[in-house]
C-alpha atoms as a PDB file:
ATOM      1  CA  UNK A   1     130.269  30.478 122.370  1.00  0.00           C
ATOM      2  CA  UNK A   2     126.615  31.628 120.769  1.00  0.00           C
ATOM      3  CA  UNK A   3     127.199  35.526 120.072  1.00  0.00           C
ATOM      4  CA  UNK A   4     124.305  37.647 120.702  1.00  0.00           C
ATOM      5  CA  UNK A   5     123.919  41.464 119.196  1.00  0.00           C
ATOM      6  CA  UNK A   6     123.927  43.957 121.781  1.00  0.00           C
ATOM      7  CA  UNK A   7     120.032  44.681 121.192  1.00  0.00           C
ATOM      8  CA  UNK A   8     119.018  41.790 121.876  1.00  0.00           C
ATOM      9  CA  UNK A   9     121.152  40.630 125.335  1.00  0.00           C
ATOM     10  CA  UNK A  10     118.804  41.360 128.597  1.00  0.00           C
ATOM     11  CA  UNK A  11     120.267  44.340 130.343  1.00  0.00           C
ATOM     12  CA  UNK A  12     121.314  42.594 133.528  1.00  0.00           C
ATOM     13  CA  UNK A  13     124.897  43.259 134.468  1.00  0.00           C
ATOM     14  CA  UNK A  14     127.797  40.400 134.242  1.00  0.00           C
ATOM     15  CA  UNK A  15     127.661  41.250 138.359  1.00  0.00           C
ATOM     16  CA  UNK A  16     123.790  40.224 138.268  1.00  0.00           C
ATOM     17  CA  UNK A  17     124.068  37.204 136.881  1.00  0.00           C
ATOM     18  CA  UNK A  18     126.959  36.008 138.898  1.00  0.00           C
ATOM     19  CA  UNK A  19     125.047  36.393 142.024  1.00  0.00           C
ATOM     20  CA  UNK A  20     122.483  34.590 140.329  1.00  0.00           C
ATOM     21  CA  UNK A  21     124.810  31.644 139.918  1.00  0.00           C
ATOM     22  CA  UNK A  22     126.372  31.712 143.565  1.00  0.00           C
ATOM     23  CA  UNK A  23     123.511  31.742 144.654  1.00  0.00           C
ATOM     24  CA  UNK A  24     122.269  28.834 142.797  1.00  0.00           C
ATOM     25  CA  UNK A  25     125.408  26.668 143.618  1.00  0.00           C
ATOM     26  CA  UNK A  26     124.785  27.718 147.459  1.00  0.00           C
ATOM     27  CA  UNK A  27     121.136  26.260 147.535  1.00  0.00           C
ATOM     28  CA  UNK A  28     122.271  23.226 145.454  1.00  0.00           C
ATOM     29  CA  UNK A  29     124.947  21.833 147.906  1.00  0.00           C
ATOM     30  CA  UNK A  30     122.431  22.743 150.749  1.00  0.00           C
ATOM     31  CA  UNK A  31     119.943  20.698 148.954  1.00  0.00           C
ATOM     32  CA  UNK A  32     122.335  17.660 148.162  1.00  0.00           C
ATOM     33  CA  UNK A  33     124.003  17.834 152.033  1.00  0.00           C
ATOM     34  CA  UNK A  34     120.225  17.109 153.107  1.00  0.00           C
ATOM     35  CA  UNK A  35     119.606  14.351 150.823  1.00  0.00           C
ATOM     36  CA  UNK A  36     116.853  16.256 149.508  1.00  0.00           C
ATOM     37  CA  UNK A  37     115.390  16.692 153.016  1.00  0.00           C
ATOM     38  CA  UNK A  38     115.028  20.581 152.745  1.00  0.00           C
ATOM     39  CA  UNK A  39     112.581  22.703 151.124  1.00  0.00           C
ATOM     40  CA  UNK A  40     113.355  23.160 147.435  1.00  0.00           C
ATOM     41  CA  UNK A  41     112.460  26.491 147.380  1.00  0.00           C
ATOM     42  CA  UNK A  42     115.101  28.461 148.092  1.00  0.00           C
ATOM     43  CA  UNK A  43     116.705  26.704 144.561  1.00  0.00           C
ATOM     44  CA  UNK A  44     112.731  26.859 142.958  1.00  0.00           C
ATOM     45  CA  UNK A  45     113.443  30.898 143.583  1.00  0.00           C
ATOM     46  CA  UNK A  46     116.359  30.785 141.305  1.00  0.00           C
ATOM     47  CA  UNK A  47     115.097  28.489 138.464  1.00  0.00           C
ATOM     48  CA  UNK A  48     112.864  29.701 135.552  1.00  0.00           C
ATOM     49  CA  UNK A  49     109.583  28.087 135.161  1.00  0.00           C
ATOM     50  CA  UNK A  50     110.426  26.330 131.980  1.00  0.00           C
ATOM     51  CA  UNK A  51     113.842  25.872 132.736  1.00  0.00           C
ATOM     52  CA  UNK A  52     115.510  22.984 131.548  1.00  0.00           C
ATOM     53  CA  UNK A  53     118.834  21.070 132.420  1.00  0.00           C
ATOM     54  CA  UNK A  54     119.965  18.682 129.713  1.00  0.00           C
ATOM     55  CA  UNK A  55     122.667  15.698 131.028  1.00  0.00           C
ATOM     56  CA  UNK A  56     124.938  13.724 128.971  1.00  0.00           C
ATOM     57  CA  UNK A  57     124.021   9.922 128.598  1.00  0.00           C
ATOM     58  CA  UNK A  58     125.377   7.483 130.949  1.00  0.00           C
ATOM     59  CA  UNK A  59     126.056   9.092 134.398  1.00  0.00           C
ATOM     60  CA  UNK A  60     124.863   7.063 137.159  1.00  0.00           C
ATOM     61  CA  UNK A  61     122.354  10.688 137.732  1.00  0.00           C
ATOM     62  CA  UNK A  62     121.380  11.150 134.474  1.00  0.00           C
ATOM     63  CA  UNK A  63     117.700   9.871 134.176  1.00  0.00           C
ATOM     64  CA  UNK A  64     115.750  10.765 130.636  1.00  0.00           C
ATOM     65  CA  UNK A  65     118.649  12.799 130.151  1.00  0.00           C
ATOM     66  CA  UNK A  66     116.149  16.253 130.100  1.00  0.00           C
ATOM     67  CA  UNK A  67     115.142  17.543 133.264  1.00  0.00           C
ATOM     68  CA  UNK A  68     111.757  20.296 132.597  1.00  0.00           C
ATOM     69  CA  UNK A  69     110.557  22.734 135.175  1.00  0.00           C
ATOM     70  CA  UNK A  70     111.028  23.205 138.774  1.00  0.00           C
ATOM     71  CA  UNK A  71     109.168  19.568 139.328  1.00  0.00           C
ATOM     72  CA  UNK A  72     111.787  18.246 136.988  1.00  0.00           C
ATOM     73  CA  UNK A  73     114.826  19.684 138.719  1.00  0.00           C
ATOM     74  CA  UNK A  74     113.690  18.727 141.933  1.00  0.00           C
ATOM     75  CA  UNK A  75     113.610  15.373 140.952  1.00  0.00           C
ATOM     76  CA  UNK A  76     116.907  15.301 139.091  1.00  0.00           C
ATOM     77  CA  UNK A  77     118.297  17.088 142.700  1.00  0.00           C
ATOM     78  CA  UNK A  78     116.781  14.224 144.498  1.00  0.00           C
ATOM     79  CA  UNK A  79     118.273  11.829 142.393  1.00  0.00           C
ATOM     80  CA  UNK A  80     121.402  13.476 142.600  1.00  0.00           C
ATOM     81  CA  UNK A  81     121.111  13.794 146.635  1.00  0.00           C
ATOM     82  CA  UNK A  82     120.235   9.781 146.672  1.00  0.00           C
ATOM     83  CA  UNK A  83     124.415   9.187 145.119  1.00  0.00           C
ATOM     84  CA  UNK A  84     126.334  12.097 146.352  1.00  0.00           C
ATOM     85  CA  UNK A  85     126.881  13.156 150.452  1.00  0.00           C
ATOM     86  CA  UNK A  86     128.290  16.407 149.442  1.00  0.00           C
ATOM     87  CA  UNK A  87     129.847  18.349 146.794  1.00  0.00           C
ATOM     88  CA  UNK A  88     132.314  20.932 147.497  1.00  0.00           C
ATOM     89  CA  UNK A  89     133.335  23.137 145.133  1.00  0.00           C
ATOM     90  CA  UNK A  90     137.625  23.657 144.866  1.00  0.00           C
ATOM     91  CA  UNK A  91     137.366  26.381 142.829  1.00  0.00           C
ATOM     92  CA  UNK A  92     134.841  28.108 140.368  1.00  0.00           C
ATOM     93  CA  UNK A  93     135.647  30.981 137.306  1.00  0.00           C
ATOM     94  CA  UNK A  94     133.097  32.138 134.699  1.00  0.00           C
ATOM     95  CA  UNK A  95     132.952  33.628 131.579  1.00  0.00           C
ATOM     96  CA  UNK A  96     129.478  35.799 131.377  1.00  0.00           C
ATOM     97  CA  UNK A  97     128.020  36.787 127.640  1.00  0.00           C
ATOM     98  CA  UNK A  98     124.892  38.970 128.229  1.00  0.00           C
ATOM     99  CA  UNK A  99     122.757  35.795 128.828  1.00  0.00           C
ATOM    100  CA  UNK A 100     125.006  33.012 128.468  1.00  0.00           C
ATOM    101  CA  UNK A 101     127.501  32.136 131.621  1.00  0.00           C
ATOM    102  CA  UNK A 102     130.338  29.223 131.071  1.00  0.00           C
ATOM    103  CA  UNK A 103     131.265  28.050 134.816  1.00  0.00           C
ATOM    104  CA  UNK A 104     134.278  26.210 135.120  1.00  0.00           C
ATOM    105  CA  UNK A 105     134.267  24.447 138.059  1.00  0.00           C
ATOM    106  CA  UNK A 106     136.646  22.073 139.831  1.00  0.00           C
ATOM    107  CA  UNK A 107     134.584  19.812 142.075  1.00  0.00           C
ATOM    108  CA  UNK A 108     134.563  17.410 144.896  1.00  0.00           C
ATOM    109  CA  UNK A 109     131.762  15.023 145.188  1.00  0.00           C
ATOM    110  CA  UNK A 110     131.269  12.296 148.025  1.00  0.00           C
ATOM    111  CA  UNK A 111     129.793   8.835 147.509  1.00  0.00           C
ATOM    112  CA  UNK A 112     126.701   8.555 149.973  1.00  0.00           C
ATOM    113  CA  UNK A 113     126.752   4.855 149.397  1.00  0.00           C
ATOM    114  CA  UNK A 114     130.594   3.860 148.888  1.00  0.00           C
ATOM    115  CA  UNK A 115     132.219   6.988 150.712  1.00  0.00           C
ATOM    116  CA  UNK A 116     134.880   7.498 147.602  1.00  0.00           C
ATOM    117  CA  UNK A 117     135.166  10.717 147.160  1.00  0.00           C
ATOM    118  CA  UNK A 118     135.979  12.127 143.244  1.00  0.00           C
ATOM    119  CA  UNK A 119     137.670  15.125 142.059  1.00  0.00           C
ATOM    120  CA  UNK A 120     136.420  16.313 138.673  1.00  0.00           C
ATOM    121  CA  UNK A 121     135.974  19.130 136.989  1.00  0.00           C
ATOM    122  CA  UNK A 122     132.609  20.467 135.146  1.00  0.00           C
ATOM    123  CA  UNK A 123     132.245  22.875 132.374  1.00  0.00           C
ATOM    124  CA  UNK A 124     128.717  24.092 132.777  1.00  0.00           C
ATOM    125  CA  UNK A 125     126.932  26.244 130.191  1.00  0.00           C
ATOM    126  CA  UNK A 126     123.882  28.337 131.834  1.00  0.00           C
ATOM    127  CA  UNK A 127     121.514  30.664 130.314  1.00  0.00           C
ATOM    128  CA  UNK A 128     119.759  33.487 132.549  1.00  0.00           C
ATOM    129  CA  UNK A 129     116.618  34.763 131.406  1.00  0.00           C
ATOM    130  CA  UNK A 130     114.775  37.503 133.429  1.00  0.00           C
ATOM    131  CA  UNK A 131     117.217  37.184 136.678  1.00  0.00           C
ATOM    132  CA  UNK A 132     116.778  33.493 137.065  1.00  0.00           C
ATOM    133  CA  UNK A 133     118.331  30.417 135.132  1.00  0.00           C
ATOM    134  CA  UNK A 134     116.962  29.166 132.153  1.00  0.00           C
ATOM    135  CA  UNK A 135     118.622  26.315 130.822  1.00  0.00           C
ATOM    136  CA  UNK A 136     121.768  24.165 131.969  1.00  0.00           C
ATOM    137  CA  UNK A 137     124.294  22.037 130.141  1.00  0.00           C
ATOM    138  CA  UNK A 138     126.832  20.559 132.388  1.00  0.00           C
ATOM    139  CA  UNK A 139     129.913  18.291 130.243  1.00  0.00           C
ATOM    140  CA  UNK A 140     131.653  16.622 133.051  1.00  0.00           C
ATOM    141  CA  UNK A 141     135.658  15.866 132.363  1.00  0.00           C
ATOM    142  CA  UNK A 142     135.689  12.156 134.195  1.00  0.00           C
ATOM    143  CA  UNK A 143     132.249  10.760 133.993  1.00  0.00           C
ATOM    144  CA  UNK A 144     133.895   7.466 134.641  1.00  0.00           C
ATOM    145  CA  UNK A 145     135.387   8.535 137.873  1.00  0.00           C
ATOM    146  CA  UNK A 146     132.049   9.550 138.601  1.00  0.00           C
ATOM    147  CA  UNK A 147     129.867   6.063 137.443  1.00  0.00           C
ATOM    148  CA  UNK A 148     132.729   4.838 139.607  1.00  0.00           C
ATOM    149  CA  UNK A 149     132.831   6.283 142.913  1.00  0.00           C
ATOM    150  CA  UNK A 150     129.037   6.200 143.100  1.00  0.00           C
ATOM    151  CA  UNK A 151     129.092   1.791 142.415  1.00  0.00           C
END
């Protein structure tokens, strides 16, 4: 994990940008339940201008791989809305470092097209600048599971 001196973390509290997070992950399953039918604001609210979420190669979701700016996370969201019908979350723990938070997530996601449902989990690295989220990297466990409950 990328160290940062205490002068130059943001002075939000661990607490601050945990409700950040749950609140992010709240929006995002409304978001995917509706296909992308809902207004993307609520998630827009939580998301840094420049913000950036960076996927690995080959998931069936992945696109260009980089995903830039609210426009660019609402289309990555609408991609993922097109695969998955929902995605419940089993059970989530973090590990906060001023700016830096390491979810750990263990995750259900539903097929829209095939129905399968997969169990995975998801080790996502998020950084929070200035109360919202700045950058993602999700590194999912079984992305084959995942290519295959989606074909």
């Amino acid at each position: 994990m990328r160290t940062t001196p205490e002068s130059t973390r943001s002075q939000v509290s661990d607490d601050d940008v945990m409700a950040v997070m749950n609140r992010f992950y709240a929006a995002e399953a409304k978001y995917v339940a509706a296909a992308g039918g809902t207004d993307f604001t609520e998630v827009a609210a939580l998301l840094d201008p420049e913000v950036v979420l960076y996927q690995a190669p080959g998931l069936p979701f992945t696109g260009t791989g980089t995903w830039r700016g609210h426009q660019g996370i609402q289309s990555f969201f609408d991609r993922f809305s097109e695969l998955w019908q929902s995605m419940d979350v089993i059970d989530a723990r973090s590990v906060v470092d001023g700016d830096t938070v390491v979810m750990l997530l263990h995750v259900r996601f539903r097929a829209r097209t095939t129905g399968r449902t997969v169990d995975t989990r998801i080790a996502q690295v998020n950084t929070i600048t200035n109360g919202r989220i700045s950058e993602f990297r999700p590194y999912y466990w079984n992305p084959s599971a995942i290519t295959k409950a989606c074909s």
